[in-house]
PDB file of N, CA and C in Angstrom:
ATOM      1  N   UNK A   1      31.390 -23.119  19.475  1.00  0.00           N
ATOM      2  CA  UNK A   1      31.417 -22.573  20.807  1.00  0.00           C
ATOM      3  C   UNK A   1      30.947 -21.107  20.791  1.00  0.00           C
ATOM      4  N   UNK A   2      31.115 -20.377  19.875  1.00  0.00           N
ATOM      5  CA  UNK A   2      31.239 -19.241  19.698  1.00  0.00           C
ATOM      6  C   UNK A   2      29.323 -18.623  19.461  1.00  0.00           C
ATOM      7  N   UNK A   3      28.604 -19.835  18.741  1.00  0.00           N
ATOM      8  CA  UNK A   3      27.344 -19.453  18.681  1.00  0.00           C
ATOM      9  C   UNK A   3      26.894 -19.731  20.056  1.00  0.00           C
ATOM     10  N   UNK A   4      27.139 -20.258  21.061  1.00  0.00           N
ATOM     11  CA  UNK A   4      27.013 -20.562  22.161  1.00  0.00           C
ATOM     12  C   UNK A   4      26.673 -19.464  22.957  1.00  0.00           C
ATOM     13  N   UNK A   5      27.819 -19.233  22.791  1.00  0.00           N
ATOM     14  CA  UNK A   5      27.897 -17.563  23.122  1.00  0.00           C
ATOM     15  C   UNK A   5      26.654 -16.266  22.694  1.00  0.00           C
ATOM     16  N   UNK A   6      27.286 -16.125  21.368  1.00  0.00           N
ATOM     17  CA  UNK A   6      26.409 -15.138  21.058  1.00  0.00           C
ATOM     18  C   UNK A   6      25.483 -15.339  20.033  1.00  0.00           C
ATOM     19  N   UNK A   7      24.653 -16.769  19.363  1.00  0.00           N
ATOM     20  CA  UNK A   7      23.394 -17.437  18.977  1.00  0.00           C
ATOM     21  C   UNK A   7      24.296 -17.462  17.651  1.00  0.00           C
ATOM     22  N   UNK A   8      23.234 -17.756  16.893  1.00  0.00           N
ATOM     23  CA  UNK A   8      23.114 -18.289  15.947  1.00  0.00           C
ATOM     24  C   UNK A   8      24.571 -17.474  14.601  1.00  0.00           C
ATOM     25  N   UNK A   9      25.219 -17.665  13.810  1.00  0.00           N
ATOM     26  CA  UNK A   9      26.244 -17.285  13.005  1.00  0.00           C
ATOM     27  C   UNK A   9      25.987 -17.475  11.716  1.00  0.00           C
ATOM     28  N   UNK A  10      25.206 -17.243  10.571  1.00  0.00           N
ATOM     29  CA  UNK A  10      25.299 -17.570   9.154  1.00  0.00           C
ATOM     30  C   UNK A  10      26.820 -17.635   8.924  1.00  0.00           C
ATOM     31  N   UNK A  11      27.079 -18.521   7.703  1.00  0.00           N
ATOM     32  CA  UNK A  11      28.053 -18.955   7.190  1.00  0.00           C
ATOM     33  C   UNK A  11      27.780 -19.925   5.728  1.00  0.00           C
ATOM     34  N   UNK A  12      29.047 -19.803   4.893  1.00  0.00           N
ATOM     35  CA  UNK A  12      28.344 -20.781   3.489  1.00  0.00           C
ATOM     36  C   UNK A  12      27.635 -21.939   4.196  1.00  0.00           C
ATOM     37  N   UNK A  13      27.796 -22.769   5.051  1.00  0.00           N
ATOM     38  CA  UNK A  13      27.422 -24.068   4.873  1.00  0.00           C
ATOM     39  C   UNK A  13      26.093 -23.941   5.532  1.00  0.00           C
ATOM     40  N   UNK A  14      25.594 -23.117   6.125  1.00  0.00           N
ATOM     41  CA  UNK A  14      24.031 -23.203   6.291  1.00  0.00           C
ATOM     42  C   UNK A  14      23.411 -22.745   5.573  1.00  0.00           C
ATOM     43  N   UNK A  15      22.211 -23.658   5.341  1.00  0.00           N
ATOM     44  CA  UNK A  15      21.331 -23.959   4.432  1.00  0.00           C
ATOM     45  C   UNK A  15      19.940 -23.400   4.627  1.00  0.00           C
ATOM     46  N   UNK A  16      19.751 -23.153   5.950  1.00  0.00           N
ATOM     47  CA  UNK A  16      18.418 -23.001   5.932  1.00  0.00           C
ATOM     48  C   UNK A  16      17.900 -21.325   5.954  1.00  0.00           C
ATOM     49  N   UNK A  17      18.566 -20.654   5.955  1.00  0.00           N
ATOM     50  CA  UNK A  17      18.339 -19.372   5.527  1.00  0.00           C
ATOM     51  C   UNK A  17      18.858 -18.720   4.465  1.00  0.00           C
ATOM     52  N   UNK A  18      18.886 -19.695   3.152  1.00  0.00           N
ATOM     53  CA  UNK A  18      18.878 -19.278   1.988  1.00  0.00           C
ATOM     54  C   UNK A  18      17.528 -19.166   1.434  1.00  0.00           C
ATOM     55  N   UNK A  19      17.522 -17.878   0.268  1.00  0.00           N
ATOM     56  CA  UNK A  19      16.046 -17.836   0.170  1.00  0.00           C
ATOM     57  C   UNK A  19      15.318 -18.806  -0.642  1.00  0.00           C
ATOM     58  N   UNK A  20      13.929 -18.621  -0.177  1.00  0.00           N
ATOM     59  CA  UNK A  20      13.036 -20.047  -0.806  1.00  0.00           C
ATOM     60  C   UNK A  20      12.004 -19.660  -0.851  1.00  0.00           C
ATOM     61  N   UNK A  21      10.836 -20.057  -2.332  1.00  0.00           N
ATOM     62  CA  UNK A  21       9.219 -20.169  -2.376  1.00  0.00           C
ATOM     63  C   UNK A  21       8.591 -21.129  -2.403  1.00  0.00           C
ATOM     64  N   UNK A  22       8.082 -21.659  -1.334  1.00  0.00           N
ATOM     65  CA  UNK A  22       7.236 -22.679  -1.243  1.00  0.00           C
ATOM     66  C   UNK A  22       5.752 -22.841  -1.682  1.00  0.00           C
ATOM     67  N   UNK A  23       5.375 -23.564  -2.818  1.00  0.00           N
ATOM     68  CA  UNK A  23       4.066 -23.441  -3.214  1.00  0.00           C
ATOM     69  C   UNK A  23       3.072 -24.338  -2.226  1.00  0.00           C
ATOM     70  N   UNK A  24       2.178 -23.924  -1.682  1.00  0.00           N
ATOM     71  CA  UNK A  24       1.447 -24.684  -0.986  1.00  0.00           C
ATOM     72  C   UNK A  24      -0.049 -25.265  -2.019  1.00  0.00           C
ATOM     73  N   UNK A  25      -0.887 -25.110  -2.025  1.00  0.00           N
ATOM     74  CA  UNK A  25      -1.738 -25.106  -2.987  1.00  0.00           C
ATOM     75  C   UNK A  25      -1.978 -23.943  -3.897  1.00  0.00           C
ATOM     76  N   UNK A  26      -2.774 -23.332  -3.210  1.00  0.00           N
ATOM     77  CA  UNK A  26      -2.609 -21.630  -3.935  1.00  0.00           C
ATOM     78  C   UNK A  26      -1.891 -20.417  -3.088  1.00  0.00           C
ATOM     79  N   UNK A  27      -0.983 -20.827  -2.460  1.00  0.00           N
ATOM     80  CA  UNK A  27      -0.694 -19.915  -1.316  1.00  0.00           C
ATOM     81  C   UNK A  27       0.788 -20.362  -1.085  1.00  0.00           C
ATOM     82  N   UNK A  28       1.513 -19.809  -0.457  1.00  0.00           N
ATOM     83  CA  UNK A  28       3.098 -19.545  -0.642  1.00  0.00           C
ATOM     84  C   UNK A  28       3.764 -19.497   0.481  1.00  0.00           C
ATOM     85  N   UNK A  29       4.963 -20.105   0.884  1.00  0.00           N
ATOM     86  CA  UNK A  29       5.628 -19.823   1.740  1.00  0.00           C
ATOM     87  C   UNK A  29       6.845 -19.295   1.592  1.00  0.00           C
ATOM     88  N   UNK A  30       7.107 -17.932   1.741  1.00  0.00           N
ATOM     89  CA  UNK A  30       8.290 -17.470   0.771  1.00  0.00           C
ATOM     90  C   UNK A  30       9.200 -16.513   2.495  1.00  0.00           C
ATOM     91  N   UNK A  31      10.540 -17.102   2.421  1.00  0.00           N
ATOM     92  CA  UNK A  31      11.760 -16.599   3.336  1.00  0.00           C
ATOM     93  C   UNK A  31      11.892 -14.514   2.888  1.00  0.00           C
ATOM     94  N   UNK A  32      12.441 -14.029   4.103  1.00  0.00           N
ATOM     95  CA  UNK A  32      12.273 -12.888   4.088  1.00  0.00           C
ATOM     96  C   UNK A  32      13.533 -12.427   3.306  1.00  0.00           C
ATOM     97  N   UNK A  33      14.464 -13.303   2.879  1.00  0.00           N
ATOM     98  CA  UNK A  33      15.496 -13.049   1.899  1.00  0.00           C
ATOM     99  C   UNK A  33      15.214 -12.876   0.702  1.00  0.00           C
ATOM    100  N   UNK A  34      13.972 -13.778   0.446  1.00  0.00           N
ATOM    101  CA  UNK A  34      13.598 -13.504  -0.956  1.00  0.00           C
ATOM    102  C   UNK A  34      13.689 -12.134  -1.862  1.00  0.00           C
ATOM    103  N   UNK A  35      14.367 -12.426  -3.159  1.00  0.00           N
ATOM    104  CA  UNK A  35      14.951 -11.156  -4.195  1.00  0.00           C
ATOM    105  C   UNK A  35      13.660 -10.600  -4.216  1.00  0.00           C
ATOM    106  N   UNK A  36      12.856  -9.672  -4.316  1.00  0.00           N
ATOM    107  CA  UNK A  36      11.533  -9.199  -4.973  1.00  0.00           C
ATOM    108  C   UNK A  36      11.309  -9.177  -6.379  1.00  0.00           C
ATOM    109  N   UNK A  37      12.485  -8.637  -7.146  1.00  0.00           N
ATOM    110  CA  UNK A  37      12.388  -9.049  -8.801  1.00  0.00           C
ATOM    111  C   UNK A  37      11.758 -10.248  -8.933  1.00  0.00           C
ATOM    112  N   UNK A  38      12.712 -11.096  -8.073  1.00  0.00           N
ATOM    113  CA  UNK A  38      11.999 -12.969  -8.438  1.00  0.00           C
ATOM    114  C   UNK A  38      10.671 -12.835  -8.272  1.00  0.00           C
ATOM    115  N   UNK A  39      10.422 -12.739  -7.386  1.00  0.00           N
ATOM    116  CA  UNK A  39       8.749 -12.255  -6.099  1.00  0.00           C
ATOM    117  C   UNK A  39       7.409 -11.850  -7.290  1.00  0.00           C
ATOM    118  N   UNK A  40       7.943 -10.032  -7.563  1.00  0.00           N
ATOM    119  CA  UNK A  40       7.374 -10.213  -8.664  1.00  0.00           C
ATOM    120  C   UNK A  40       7.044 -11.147  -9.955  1.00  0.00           C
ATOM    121  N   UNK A  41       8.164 -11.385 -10.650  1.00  0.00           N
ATOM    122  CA  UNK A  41       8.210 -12.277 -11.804  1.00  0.00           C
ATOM    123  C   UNK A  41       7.254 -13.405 -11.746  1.00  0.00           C
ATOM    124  N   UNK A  42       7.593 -14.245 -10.525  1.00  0.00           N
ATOM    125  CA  UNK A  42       7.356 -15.195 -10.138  1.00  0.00           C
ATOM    126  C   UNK A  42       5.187 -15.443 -10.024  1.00  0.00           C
ATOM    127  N   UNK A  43       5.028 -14.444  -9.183  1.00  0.00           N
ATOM    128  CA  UNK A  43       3.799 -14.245  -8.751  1.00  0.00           C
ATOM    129  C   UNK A  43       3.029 -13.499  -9.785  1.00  0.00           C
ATOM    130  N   UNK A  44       3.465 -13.098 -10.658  1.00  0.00           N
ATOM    131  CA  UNK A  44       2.894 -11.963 -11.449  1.00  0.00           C
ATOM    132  C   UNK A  44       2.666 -10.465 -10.507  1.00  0.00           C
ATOM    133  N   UNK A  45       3.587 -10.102 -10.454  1.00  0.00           N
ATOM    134  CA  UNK A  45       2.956  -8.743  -9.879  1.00  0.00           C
ATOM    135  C   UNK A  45       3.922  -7.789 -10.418  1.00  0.00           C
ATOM    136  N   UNK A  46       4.030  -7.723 -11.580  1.00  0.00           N
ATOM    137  CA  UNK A  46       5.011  -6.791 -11.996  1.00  0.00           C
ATOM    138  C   UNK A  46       4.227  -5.322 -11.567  1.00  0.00           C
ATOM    139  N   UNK A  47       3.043  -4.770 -11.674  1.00  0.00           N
ATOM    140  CA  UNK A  47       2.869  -4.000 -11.216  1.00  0.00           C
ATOM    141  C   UNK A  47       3.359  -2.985  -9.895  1.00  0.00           C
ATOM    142  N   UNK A  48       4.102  -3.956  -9.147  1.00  0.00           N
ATOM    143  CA  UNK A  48       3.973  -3.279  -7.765  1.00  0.00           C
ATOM    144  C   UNK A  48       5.197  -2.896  -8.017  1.00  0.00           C
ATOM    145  N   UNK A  49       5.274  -1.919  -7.115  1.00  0.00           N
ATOM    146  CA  UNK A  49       5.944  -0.701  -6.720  1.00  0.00           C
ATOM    147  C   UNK A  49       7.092  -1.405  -5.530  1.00  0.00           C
ATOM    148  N   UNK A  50       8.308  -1.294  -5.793  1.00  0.00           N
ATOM    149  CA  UNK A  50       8.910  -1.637  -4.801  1.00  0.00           C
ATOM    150  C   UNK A  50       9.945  -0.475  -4.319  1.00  0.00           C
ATOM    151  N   UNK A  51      10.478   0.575  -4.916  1.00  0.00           N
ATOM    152  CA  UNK A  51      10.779   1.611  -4.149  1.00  0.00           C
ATOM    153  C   UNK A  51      12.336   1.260  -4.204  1.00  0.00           C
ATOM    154  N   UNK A  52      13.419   1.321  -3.398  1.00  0.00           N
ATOM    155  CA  UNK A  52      14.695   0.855  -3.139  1.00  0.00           C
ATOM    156  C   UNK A  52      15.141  -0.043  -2.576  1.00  0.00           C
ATOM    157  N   UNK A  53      14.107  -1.136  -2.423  1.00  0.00           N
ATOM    158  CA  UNK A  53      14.389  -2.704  -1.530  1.00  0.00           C
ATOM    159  C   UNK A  53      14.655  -3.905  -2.745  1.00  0.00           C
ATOM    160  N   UNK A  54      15.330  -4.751  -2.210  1.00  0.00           N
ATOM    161  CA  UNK A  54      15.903  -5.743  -3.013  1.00  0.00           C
ATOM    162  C   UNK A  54      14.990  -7.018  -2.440  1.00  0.00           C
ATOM    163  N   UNK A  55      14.884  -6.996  -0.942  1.00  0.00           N
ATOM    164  CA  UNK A  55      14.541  -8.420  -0.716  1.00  0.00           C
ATOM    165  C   UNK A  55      12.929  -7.922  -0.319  1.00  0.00           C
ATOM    166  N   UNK A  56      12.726  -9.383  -0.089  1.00  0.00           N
ATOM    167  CA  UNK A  56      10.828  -9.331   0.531  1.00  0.00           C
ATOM    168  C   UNK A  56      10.821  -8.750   2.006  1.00  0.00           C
ATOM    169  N   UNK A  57      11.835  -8.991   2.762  1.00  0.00           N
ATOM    170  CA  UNK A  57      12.001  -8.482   4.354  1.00  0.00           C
ATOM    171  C   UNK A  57      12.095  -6.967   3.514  1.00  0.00           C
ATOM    172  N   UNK A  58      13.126  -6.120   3.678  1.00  0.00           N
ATOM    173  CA  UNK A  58      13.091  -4.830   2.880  1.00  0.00           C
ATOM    174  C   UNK A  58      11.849  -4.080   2.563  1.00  0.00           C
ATOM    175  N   UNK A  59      10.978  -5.203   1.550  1.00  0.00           N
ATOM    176  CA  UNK A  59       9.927  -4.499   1.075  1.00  0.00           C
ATOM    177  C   UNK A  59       8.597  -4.123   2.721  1.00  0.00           C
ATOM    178  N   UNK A  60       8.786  -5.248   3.607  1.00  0.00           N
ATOM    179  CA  UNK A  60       8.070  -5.178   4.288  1.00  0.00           C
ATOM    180  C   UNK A  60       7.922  -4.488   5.268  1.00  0.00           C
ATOM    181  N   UNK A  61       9.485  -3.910   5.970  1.00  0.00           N
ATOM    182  CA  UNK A  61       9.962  -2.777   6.225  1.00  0.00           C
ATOM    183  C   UNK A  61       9.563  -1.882   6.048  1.00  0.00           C
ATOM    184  N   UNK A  62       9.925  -1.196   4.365  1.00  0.00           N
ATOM    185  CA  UNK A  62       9.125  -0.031   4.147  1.00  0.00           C
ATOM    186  C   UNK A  62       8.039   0.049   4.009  1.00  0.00           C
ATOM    187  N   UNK A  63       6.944  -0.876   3.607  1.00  0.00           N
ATOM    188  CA  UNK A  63       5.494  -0.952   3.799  1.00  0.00           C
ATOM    189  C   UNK A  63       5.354  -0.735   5.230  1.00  0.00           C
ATOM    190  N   UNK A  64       5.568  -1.503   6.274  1.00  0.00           N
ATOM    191  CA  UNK A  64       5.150  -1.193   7.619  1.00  0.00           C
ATOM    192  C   UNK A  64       5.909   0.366   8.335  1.00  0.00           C
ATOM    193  N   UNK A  65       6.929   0.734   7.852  1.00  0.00           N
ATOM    194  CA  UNK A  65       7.355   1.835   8.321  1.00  0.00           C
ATOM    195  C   UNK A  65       8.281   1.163   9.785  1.00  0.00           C
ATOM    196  N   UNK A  66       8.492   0.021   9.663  1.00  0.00           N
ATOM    197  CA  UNK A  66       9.032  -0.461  11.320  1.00  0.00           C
ATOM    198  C   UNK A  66       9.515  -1.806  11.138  1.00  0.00           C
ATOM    199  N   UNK A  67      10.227  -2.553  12.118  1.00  0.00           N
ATOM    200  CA  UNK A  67      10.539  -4.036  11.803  1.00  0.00           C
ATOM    201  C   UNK A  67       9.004  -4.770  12.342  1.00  0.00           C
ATOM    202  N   UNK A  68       8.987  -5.755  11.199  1.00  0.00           N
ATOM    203  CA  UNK A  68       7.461  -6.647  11.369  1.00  0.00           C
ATOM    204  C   UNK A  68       7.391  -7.455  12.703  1.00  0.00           C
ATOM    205  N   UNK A  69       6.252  -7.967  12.958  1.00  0.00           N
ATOM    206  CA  UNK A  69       5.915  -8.596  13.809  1.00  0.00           C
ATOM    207  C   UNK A  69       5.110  -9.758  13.652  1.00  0.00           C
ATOM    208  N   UNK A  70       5.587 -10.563  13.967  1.00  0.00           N
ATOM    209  CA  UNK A  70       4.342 -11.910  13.924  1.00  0.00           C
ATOM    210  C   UNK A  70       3.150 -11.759  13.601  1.00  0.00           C
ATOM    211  N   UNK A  71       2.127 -12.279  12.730  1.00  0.00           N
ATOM    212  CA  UNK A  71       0.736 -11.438  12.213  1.00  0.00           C
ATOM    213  C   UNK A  71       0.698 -10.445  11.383  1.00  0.00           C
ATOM    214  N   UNK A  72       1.336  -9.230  11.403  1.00  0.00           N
ATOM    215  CA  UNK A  72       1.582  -8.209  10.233  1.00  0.00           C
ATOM    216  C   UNK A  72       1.236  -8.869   9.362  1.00  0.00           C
ATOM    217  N   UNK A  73       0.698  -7.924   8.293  1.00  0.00           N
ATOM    218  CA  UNK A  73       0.061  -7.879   6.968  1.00  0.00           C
ATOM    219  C   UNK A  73       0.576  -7.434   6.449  1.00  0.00           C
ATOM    220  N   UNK A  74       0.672  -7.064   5.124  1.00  0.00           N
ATOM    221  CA  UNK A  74       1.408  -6.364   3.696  1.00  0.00           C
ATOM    222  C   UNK A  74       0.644  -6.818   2.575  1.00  0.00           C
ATOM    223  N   UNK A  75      -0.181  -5.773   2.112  1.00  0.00           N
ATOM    224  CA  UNK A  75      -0.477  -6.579   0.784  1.00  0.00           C
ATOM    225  C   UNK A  75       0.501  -6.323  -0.403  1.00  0.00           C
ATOM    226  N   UNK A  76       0.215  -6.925  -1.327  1.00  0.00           N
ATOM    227  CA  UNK A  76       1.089  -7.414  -2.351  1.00  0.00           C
ATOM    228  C   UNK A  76       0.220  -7.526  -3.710  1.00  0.00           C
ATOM    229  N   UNK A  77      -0.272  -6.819  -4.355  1.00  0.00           N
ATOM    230  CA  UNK A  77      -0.971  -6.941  -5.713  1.00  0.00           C
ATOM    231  C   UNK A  77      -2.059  -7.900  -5.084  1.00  0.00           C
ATOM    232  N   UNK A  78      -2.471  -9.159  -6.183  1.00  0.00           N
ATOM    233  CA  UNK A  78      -3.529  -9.680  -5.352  1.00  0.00           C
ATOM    234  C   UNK A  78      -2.954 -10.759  -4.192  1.00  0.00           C
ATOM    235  N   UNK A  79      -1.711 -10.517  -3.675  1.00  0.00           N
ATOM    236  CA  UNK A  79      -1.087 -11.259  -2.330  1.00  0.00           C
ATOM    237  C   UNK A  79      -1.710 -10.643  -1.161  1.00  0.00           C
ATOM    238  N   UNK A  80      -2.056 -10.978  -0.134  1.00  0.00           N
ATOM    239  CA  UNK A  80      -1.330 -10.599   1.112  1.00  0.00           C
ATOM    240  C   UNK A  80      -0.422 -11.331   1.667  1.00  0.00           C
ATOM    241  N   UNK A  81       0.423 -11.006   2.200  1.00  0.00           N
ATOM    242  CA  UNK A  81       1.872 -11.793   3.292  1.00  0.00           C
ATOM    243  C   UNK A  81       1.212 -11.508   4.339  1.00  0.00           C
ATOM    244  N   UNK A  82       1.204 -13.022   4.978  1.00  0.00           N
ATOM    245  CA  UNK A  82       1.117 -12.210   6.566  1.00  0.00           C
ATOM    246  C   UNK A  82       2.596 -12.964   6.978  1.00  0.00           C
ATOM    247  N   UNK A  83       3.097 -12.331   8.468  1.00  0.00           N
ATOM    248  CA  UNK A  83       4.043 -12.755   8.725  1.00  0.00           C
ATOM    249  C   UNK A  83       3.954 -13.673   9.944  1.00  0.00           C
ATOM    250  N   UNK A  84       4.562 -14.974   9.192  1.00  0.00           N
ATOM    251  CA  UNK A  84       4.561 -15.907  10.489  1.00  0.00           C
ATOM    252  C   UNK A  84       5.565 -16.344  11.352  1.00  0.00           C
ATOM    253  N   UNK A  85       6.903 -16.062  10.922  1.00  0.00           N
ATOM    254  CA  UNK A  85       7.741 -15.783  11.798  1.00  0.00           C
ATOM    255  C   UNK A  85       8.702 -14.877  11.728  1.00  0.00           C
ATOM    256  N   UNK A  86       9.714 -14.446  12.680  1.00  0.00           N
ATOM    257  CA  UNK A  86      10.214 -13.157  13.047  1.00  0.00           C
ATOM    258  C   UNK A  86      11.592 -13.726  13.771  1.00  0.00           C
ATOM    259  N   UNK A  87      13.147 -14.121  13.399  1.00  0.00           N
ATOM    260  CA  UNK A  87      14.200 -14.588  13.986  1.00  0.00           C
ATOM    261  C   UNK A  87      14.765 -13.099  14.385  1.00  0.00           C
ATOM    262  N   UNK A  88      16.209 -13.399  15.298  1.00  0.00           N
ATOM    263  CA  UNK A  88      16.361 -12.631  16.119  1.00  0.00           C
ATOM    264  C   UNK A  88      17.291 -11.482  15.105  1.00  0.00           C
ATOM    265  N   UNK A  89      17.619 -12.122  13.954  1.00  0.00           N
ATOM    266  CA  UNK A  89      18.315 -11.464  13.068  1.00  0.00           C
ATOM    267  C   UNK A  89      17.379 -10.634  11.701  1.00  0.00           C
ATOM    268  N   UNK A  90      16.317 -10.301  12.186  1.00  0.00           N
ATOM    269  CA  UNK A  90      15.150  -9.351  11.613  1.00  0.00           C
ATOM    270  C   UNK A  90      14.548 -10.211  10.502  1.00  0.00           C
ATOM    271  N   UNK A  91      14.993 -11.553   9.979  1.00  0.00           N
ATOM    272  CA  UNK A  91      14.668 -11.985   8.400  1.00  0.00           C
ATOM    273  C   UNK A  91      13.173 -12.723   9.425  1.00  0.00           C
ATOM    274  N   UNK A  92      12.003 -12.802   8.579  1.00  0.00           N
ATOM    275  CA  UNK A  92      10.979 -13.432   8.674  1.00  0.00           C
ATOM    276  C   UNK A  92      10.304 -14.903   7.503  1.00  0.00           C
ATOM    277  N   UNK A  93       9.611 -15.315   7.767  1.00  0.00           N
ATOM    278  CA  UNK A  93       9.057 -16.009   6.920  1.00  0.00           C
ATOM    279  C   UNK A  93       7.578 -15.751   6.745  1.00  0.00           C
ATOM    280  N   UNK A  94       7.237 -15.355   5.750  1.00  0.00           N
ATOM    281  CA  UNK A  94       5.794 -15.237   5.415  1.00  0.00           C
ATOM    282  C   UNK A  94       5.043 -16.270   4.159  1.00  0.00           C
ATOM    283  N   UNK A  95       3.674 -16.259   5.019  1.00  0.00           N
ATOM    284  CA  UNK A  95       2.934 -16.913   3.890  1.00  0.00           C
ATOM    285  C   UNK A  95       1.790 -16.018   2.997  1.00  0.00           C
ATOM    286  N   UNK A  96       1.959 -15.992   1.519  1.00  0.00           N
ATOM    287  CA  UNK A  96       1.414 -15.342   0.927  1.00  0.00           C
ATOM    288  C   UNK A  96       0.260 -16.076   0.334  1.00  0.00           C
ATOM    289  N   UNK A  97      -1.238 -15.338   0.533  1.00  0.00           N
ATOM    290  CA  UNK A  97      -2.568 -16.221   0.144  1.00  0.00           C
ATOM    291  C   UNK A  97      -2.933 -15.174  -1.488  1.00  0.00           C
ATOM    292  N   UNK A  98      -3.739 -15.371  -2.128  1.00  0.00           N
ATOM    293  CA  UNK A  98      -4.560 -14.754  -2.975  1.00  0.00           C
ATOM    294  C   UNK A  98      -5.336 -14.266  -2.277  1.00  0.00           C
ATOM    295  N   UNK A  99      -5.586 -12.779  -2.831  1.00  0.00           N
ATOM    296  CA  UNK A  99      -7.030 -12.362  -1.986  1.00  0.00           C
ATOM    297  C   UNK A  99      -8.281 -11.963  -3.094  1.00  0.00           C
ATOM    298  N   UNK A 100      -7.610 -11.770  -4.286  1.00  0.00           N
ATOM    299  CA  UNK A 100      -8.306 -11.508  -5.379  1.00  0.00           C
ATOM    300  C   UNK A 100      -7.807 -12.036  -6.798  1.00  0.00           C
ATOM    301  N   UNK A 101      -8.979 -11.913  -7.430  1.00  0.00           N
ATOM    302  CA  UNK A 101      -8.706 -12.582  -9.082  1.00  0.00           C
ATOM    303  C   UNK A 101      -8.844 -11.702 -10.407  1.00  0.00           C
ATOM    304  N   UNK A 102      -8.311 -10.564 -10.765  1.00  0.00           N
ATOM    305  CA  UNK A 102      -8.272  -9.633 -11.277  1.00  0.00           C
ATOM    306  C   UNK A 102      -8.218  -9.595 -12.564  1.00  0.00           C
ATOM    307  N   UNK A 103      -7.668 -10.614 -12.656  1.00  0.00           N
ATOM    308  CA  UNK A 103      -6.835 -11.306 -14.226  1.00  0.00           C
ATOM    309  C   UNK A 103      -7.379 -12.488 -14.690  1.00  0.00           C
ATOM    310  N   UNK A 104      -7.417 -13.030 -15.716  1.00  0.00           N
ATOM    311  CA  UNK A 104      -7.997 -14.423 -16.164  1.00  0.00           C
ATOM    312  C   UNK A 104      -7.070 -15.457 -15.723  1.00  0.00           C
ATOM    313  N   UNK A 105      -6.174 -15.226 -14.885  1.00  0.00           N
ATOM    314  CA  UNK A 105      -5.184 -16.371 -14.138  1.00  0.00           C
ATOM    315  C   UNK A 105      -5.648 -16.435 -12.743  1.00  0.00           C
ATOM    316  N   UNK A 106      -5.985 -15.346 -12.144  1.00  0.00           N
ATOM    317  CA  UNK A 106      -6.038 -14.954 -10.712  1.00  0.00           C
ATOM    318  C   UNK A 106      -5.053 -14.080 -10.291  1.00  0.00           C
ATOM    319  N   UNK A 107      -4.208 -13.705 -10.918  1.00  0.00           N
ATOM    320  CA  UNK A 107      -2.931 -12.793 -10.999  1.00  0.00           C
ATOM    321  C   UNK A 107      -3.186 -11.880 -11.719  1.00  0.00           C
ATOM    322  N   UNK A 108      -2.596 -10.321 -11.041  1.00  0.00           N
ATOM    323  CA  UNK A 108      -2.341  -9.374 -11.665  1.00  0.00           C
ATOM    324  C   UNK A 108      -2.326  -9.335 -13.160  1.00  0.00           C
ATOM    325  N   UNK A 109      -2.897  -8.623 -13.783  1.00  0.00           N
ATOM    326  CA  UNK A 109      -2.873  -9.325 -15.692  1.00  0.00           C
ATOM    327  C   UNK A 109      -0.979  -7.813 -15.527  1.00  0.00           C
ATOM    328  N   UNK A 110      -0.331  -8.560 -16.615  1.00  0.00           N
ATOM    329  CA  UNK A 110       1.339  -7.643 -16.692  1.00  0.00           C
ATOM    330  C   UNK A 110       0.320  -7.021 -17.836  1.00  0.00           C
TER     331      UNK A 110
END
């Protein structure tokens, strides 16, 4: 009754805004909860610079200087995120493409 009221309530038993990377072919669908350590690790981008943010929303924050918006960009080593969605509780979901191949993987060489 109570989300009724005032929307939506995280709590343990919801599931769908726990964080997640979705591999699409070469391109990613990764929740704005996402840890960035993982992010990095994960993607190869140990290179990048993340500053005092923990999650991928965070990082995108301080890259944009503002809360994101639908479309926003961020690049990301050879990522860009763009952002494709934006809930009322600031977390987004972005999809991250390759934009370059730098490395003999296509990833950042560590």
């Amino acid at each position: 009754m109570l989300e009724e009221i005032v929307g939506e309530i995280e709590d343990e038993f919801d599931t769908s805004s726990h964080p997640s990377l979705v591999a699409e072919g070469e391109s990613y669908r990764v929740n704005g909860l996402y840890p960035m350590h993982d992010l990095r690790e994960k993607l190869g981008l140990m290179r990048l610079e993340m500053g005092d943010v923990d999650t991928l929303n965070g990082y995108i924050v301080q890259q944009l200087g503002r809360w994101p918006r639908v479309g926003d960009v961020v690049d990301l080593g050879n990522y860009r995120a763009q952002v494709v969605t934006v809930a009322q509780n600031g977390r987004e979901r972005c999809c991250f493409t390759p934009v370059a191949a730098d490395g003999p993987n296509g990833a950042e060489e560590k």
